[in-house]
Protein backbone atom coordinates (compact mmCIF):
# COMPACT_ATOMS: atom_id res chain seq x y z
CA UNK A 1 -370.80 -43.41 -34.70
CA UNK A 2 -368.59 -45.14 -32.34
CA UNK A 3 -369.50 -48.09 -30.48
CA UNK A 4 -369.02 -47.58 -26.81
CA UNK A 5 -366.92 -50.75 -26.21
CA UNK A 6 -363.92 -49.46 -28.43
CA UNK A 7 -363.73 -46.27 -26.61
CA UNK A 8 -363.47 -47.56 -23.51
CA UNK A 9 -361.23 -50.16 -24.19
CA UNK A 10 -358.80 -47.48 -26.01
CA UNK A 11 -359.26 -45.38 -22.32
CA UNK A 12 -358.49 -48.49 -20.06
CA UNK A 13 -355.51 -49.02 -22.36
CA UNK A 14 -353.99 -45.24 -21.88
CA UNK A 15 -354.54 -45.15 -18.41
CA UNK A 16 -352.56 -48.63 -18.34
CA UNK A 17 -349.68 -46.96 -20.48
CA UNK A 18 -349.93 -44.00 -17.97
CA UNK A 19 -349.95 -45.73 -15.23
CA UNK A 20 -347.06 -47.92 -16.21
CA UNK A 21 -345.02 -44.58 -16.88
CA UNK A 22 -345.40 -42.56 -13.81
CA UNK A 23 -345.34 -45.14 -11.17
C-alpha cells in the first residue's frame, strides 16, 4: 500500500513538468 505523501508528491511534480511544457 502506498503512502499518500509519495503520490501526491509524484502528482505535484507532473503537473509542474506539464505546466512547464505547455505554457
Amino acid at each position: 500500500m502506498w503512502p499518500v505523501s509519495y503520490f501526491l508528491m509524484l502528482v505535484s511534480f507532473l503537473i509542474l513538468i506539464a505546466s512547464m511544457l505547455f505554457s
